[in-house]
Protein backbone atom coordinates (compact mmCIF):
# COMPACT_ATOMS: atom_id res chain seq x y z
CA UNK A 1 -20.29 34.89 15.19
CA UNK A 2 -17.15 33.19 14.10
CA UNK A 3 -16.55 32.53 10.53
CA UNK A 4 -14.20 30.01 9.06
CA UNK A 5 -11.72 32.07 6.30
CA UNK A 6 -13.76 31.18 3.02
CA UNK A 7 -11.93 28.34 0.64
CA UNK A 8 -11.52 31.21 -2.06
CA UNK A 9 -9.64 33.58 -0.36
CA UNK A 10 -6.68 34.77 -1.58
CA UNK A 11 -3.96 36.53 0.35
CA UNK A 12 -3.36 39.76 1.06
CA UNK A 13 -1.20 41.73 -1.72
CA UNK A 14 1.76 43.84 -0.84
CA UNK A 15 0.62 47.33 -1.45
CA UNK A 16 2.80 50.35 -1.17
CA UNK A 17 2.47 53.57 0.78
CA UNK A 18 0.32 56.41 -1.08
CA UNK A 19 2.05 59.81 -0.67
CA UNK A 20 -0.79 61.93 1.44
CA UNK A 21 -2.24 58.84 2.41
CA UNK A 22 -2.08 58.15 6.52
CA UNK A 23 -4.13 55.56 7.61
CA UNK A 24 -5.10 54.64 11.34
CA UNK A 25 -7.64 52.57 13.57
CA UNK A 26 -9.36 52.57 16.96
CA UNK A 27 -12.16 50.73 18.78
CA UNK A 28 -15.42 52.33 19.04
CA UNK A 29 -17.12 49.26 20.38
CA UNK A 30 -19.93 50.12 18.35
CA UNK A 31 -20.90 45.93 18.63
CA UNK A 32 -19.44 43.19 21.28
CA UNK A 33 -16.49 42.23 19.35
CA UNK A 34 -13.16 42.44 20.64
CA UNK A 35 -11.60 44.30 17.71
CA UNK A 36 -10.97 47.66 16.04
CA UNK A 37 -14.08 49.26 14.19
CA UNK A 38 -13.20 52.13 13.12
CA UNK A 39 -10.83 53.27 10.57
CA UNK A 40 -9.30 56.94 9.66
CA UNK A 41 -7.63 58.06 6.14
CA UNK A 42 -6.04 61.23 6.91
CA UNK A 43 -5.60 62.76 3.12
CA UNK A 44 -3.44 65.57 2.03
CA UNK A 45 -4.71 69.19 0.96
CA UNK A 46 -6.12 68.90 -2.33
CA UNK A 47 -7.11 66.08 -2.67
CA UNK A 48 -9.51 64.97 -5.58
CA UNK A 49 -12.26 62.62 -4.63
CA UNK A 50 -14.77 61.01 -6.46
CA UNK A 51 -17.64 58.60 -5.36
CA UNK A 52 -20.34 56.22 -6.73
CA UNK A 53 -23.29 55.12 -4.04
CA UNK A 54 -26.22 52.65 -3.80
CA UNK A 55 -29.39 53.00 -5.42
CA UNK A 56 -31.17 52.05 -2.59
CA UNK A 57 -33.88 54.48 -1.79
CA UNK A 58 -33.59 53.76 2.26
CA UNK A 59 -30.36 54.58 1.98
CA UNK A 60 -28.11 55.49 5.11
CA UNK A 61 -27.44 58.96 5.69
CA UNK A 62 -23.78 58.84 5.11
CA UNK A 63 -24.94 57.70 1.85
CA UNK A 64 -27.40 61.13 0.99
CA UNK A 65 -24.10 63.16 2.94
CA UNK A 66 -21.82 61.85 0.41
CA UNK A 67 -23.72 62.46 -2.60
CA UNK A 68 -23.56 65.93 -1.86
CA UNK A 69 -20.36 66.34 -0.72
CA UNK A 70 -19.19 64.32 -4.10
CA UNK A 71 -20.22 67.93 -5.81
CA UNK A 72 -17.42 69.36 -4.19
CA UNK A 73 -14.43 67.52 -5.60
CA UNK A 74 -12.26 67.72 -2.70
CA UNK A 75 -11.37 65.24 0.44
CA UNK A 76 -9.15 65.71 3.44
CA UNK A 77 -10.26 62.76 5.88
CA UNK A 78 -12.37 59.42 5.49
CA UNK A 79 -13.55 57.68 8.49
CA UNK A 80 -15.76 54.19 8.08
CA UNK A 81 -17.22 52.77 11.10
CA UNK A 82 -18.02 48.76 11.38
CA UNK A 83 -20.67 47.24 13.41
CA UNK A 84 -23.27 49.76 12.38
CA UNK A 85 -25.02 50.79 9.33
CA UNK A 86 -26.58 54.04 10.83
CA UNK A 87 -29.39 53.45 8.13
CA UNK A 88 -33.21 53.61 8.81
CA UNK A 89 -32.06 55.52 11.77
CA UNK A 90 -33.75 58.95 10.57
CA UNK A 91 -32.38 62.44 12.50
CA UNK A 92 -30.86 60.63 15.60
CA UNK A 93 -28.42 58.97 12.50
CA UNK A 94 -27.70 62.11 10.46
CA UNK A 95 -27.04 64.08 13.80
CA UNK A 96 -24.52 61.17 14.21
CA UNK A 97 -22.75 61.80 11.08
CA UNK A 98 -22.60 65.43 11.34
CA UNK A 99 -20.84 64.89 14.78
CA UNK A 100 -18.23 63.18 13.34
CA UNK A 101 -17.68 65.31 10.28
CA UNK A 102 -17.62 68.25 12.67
CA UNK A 103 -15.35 66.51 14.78
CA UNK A 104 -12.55 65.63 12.00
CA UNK A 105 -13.02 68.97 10.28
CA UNK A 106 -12.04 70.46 13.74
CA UNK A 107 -8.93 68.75 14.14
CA UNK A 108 -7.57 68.47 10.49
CA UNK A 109 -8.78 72.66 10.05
CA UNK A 110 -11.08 71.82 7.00
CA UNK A 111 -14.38 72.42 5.88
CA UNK A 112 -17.10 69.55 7.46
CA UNK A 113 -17.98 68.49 3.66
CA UNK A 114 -14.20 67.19 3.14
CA UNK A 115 -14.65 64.98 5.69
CA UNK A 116 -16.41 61.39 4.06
CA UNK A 117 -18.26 59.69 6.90
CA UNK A 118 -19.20 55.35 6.06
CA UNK A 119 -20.84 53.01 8.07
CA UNK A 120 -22.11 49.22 7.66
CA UNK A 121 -23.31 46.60 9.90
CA UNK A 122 -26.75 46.22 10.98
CA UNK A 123 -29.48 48.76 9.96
CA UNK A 124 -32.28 50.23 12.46
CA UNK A 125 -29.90 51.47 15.54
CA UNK A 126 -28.65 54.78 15.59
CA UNK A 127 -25.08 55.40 15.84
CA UNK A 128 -24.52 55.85 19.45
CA UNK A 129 -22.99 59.34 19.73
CA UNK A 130 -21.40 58.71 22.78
CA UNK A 131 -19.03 55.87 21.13
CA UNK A 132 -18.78 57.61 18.06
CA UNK A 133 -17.16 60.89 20.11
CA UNK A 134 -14.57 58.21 21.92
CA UNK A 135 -14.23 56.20 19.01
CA UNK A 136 -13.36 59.31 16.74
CA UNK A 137 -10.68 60.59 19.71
CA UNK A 138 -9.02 57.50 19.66
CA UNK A 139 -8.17 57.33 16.28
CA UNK A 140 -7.42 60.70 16.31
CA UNK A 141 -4.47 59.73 18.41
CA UNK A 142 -3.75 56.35 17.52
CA UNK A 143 -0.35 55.51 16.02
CA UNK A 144 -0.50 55.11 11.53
CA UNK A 145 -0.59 51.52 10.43
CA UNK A 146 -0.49 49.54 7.22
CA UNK A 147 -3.42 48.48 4.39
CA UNK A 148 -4.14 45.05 6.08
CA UNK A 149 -5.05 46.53 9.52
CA UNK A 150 -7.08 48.95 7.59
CA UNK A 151 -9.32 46.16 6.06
CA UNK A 152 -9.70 44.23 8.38
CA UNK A 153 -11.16 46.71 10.44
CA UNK A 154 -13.71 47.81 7.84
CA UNK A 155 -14.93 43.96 7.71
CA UNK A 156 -18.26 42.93 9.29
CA UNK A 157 -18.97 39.08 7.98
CA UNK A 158 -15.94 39.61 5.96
CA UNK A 159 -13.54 36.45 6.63
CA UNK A 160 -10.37 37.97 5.06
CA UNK A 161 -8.98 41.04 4.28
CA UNK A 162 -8.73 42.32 0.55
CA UNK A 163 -7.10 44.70 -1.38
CA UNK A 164 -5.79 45.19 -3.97
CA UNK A 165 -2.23 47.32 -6.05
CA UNK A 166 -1.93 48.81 -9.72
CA UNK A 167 1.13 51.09 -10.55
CA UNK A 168 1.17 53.25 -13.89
CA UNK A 169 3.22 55.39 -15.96
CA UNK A 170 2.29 59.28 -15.97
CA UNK A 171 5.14 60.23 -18.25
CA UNK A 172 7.97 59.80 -16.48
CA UNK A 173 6.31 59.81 -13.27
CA UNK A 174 5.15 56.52 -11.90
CA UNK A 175 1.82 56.25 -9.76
CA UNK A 176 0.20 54.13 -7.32
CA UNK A 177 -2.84 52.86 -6.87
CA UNK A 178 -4.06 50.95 -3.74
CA UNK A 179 -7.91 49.38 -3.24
CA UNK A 180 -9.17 47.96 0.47
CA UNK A 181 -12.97 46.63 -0.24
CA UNK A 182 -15.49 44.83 2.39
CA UNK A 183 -18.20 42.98 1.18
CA UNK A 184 -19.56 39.47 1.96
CA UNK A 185 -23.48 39.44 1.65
CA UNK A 186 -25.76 41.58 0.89
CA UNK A 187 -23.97 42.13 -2.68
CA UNK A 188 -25.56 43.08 -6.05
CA UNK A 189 -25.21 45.53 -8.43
CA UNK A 190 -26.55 48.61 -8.05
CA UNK A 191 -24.04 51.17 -8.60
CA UNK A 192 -21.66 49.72 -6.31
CA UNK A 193 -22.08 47.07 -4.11
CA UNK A 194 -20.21 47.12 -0.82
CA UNK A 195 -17.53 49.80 1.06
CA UNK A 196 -14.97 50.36 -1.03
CA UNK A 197 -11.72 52.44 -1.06
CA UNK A 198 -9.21 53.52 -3.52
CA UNK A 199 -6.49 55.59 -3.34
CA UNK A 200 -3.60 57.04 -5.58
CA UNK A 201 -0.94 59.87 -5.29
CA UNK A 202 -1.66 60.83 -9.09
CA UNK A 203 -2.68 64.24 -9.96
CA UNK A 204 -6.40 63.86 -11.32
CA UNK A 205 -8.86 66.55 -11.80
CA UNK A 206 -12.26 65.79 -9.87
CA UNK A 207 -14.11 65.62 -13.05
CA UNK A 208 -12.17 63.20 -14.55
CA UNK A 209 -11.58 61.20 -11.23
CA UNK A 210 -15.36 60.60 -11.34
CA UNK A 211 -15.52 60.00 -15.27
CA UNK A 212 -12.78 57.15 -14.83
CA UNK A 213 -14.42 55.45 -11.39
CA UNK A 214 -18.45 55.85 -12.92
CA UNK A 215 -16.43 53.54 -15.69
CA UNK A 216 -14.53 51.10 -14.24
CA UNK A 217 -17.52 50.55 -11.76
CA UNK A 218 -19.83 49.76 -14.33
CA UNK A 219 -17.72 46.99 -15.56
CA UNK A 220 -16.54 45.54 -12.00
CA UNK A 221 -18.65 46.55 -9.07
CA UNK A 222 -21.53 46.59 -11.32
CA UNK A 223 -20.96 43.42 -12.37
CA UNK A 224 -20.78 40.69 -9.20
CA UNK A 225 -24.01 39.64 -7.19
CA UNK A 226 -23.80 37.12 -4.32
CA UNK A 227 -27.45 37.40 -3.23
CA UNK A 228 -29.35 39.63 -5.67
CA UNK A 229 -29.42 41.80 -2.27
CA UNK A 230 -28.40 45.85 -2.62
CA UNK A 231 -27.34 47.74 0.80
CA UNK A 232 -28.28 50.56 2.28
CA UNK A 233 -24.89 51.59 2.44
CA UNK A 234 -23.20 50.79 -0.74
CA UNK A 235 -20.25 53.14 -1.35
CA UNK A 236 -17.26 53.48 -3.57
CA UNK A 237 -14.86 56.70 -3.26
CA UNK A 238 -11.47 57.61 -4.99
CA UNK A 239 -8.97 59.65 -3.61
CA UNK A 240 -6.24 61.22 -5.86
CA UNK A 241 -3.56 62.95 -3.25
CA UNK A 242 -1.79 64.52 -6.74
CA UNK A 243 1.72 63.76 -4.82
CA UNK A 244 3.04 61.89 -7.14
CA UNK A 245 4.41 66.04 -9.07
CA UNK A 246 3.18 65.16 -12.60
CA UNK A 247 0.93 67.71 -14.30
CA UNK A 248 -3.23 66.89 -13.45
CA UNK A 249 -4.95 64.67 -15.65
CA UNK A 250 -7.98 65.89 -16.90
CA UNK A 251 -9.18 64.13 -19.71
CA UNK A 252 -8.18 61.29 -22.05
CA UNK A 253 -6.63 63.37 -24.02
CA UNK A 254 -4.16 63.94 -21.76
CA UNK A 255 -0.49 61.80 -21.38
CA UNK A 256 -0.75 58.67 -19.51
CA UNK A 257 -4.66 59.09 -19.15
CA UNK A 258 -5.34 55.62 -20.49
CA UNK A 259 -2.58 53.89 -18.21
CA UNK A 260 -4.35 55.39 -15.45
CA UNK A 261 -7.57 54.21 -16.48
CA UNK A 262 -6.44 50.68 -16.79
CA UNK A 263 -4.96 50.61 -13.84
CA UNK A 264 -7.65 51.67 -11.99
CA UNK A 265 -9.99 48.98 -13.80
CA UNK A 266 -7.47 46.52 -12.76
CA UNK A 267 -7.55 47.32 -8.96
CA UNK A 268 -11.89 47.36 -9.44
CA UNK A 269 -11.70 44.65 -11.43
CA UNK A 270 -9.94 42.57 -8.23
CA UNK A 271 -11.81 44.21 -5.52
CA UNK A 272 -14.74 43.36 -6.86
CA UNK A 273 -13.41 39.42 -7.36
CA UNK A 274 -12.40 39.65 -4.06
CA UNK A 275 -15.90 40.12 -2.56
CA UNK A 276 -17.46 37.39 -4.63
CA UNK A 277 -14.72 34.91 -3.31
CA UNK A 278 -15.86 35.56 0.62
CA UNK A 279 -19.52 35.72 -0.76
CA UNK A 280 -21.14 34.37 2.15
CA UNK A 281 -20.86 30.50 2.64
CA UNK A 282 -19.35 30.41 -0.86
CA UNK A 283 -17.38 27.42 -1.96
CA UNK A 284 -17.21 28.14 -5.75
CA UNK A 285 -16.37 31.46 -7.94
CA UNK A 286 -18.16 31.88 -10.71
CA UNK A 287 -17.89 33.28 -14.02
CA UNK A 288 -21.04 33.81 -16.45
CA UNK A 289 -19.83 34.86 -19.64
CA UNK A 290 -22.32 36.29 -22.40
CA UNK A 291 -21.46 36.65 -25.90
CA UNK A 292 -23.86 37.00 -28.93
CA UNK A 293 -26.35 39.70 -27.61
CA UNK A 294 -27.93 42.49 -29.07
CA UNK A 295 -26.23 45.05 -26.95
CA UNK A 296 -23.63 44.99 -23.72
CA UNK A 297 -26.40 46.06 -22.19
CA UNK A 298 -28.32 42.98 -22.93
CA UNK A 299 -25.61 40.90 -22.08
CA UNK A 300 -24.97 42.11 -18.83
CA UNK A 301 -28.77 41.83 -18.05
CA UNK A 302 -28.68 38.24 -19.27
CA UNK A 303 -25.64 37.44 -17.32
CA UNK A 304 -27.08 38.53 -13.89
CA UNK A 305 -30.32 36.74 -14.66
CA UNK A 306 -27.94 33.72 -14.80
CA UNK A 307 -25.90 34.31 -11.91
CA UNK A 308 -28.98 35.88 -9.66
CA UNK A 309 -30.49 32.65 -10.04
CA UNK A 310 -30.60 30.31 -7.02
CA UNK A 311 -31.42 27.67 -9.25
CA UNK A 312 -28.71 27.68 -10.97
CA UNK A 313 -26.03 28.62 -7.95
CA UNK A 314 -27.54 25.98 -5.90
CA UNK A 315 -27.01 23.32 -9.30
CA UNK A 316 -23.17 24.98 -9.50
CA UNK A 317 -22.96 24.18 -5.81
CA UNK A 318 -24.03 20.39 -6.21
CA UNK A 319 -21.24 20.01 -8.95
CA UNK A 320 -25.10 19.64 -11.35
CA UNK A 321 -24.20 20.34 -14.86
CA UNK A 322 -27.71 21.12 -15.48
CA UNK A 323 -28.13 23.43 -18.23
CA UNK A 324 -31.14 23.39 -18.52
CA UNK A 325 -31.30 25.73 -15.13
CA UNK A 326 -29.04 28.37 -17.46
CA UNK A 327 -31.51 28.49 -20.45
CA UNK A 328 -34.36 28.73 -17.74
CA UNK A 329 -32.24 31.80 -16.38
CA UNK A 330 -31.70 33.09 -20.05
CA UNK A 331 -34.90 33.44 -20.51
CA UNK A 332 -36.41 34.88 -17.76
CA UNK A 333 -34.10 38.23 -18.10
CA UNK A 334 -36.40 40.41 -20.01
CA UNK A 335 -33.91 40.10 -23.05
CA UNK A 336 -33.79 39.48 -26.77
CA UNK A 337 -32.92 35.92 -27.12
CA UNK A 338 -33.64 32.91 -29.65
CA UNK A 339 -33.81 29.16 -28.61
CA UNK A 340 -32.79 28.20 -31.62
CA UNK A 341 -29.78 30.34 -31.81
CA UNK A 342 -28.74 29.79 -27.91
CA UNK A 343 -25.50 28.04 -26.88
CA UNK A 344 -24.42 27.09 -23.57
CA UNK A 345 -21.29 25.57 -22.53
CA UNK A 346 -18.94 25.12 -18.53
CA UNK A 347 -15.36 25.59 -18.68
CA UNK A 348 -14.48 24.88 -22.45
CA UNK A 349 -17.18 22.71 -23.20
CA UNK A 350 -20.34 23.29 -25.11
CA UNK A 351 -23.73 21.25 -23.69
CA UNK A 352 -25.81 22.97 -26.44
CA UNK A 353 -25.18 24.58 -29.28
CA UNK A 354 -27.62 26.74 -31.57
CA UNK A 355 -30.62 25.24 -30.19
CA UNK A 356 -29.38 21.68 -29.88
CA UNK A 357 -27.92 19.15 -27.31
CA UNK A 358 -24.35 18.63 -28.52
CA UNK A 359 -24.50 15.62 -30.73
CA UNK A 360 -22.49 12.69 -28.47
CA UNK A 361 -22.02 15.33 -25.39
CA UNK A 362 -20.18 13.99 -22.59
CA UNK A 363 -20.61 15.10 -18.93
CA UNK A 364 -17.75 13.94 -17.72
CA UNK A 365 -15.07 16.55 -18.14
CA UNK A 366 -18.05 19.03 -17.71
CA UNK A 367 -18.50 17.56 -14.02
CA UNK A 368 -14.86 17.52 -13.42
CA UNK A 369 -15.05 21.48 -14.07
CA UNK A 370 -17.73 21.81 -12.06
CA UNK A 371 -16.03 19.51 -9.07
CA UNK A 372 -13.20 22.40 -8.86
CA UNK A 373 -13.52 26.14 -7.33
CA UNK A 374 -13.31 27.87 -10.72
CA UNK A 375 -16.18 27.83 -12.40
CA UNK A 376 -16.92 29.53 -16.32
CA UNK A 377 -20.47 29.13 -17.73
CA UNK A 378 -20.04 30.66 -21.19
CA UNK A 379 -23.38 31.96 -23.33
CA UNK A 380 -23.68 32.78 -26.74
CA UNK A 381 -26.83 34.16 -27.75
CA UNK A 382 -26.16 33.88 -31.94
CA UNK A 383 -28.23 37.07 -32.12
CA UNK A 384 -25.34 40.73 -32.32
CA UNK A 385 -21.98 41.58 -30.81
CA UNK A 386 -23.13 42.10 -27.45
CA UNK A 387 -21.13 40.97 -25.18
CA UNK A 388 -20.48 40.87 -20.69
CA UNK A 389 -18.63 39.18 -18.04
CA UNK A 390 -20.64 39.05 -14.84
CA UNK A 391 -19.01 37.12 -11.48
CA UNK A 392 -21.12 35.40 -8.72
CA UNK A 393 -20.32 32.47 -6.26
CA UNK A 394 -22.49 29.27 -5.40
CA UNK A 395 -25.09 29.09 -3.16
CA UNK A 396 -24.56 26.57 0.02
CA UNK A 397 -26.19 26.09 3.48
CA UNK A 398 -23.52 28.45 4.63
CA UNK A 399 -25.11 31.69 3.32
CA UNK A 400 -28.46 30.63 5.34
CA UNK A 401 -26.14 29.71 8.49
CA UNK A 402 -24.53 33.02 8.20
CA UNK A 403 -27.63 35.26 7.88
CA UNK A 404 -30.30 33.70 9.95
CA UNK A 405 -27.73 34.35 12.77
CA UNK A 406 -26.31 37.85 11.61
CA UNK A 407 -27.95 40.31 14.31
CA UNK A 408 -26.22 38.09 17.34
């Protein structure tokens, strides 16, 4: 299946080498494609990891591996194989993983739960051992290469690569931080919503690893939908090499703990961008702003309610400033909200406000925002200090293109 680069994408950043970092790729063939599929992070000796995974109870069994392995803080390989979930797959697909863990542990002289093990493409076949053996040799052997190789390798309906770059100030010492996500369909939040990677050569205590991803995620990962659709396979890890010499962070208490936090946000905060702009057949990123609620909580709710709604993304994709469809989507979410207090507005310019049509309201710039590829719905509920961003994409003929032809 070839897909045309989406309209939204943006081009791959410049990212830096991570000290302890070596990344390399090989073909498994683990579908007819004529590509790599298979992707290797070698990671230096003690390195921190933490992780955040799908809610999905038929999760993949890389998935229920990972969640245990998380307990152990440390990571010395990841491997993330394309063209193959390995979920629904039952014994035949654990016995899979455990090969490969096995495998890497072998060659690197580790123990098999430092070795991270994802895999995404279609669910219900069993990761052929056979290919995963070979595939895992190869890459064993194959020669280092850069982030962008790396990506696009990881893809599946993905139709660029994306990544993303963050530096910050430990101190003296300054620190890197580099992000490679896939993610196209099959994307809402559920504690993460697609593979993603991120890696850094700051000194970070496991602990506090997890403390700063389990909080950026909930307010970038957790935050996108393209389909209201949660994988099987949804994973997030962070890798901390410590390379970088500075003493270990391991609290916010600590020297440059806030810098680090923010520049982790800022890498989640553009992965996760990055997958709503190649949400399948997307021609439109949007952002649903919600202001005025009773909680964040709330807000966030409200604003996937909005931007779940295929009313709504279909209205967004017809350039339809029907706002109606929003306060439809309002309040259907479960949530605390007053007509009479409601406001609703596109890129600037309020439709309603408390209640009310705007008095002498005029489409037209409202249509020319919706005529361009950045879209901003803003909400304001009149009823606390709640408040969320939440980021979808329209909804075209492309995402039913796209997935009524995925398995071929």
């Amino acid at each position: 299946m070839d897909l045309a680069r989406s309209p939204l994408a943006l081009p791959f950043p410049a990212i830096p080498p991570i000290d302890g970092v070596t990344l390399r790729i090989a073909r498994a063939r683990y579908k007819e494609w004529d590509r790599c599929d298979l992707t290797f992070a070698e990671l230096a000796e003690g390195t921190s990891v933490a992780g955040v995974f799908t809610k999905n109870v038929c999760c993949s069994s890389e998935v229920e591996l990972g969640r245990e392995q998380i307990k152990g803080g440390s990571a010395r390989a990841l491997i993330v194989n394309a063209g193959n979930s390995n979920a629904f797959t039952g014994y035949r697909g654990r016995e899979a993983v455990e090969q490969i863990m096995g495998q890497v542990a072998d060659h690197l002289g580790c123990a098999t739960n430092e070795v991270f093990v994802s895999s995404t493409g279609v669910i219900g076949v069993p990761l052929p051992k056979d290919k995963a053996r070979a595939g895992v040799e190869a890459v064993l052997d194959a020669q280092p290469c850069g982030w962008e190789d790396a990506t696009n390798t990881i893809g599946t309906t993905d139709t660029f690569a994306k990544g993303a770059h963050a530096s910050a100030m430990i101190g003296d010492t300054r620190v890197e931080i580099a992000g490679i996500v896939k993610g196209s369909g099959m994307i809402a939040p559920d504690m993460a919503t697609m593979l993603g990677y991120i890696f850094t050569d700051a000194a970070v205590s496991p602990a506090f690893l997890q403390e700063c991803l389990s909080a950026a995620n909930r307010q970038t990962f957790s935050c996108i939908t393209v389909d209201s659709d949660t994988s099987t396979s949804d994973t997030v890890l962070a890798f901390a090499t410590g390379k970088a010499g500075h003493a270990q962070l391991t609290s916010f208490d600590d020297p440059g703990a806030d810098a680090f936090m923010a520049a982790l946000h800022d890498v989640c905060r553009e992965l996760a961008h990055l997958v709503v702009r190649d949400g399948e057949g997307a021609q439109k990123f949007i952002a649903v702003h919600v202001s005025g609620a009773v909680s964040d909580e709330s807000a966030r709710t409200i604003g996937l309610a909005i931007a779940n709604s295929p009313l709504v993304k279909t209205a967004i994709a017809g350039g339809d400033a029907n706002w109606g469809r929003v306060v439809m989507a309002v309040g259907k979410a479960g949530e605390p909200a007053n007509r009479d207090t409601l406001s609703i507005g596109f890129g600037g310019h309020w439709a309603a406000r408390e209640g009310q049509p705007v008095e002498g309201y005029d489409e037209a710039p409202v249509a020319a925002h919706l005529a361009g590829q950045e879209i901003d719905i803003a909400v304001d509920l009149g009823m606390g200090d709640g408040r969320a961003s939440v980021w979808t994409c329209d909804l075209t003929h492309g995402y039913i293109d796209i997935n009524a032809d995925y398995r071929s």
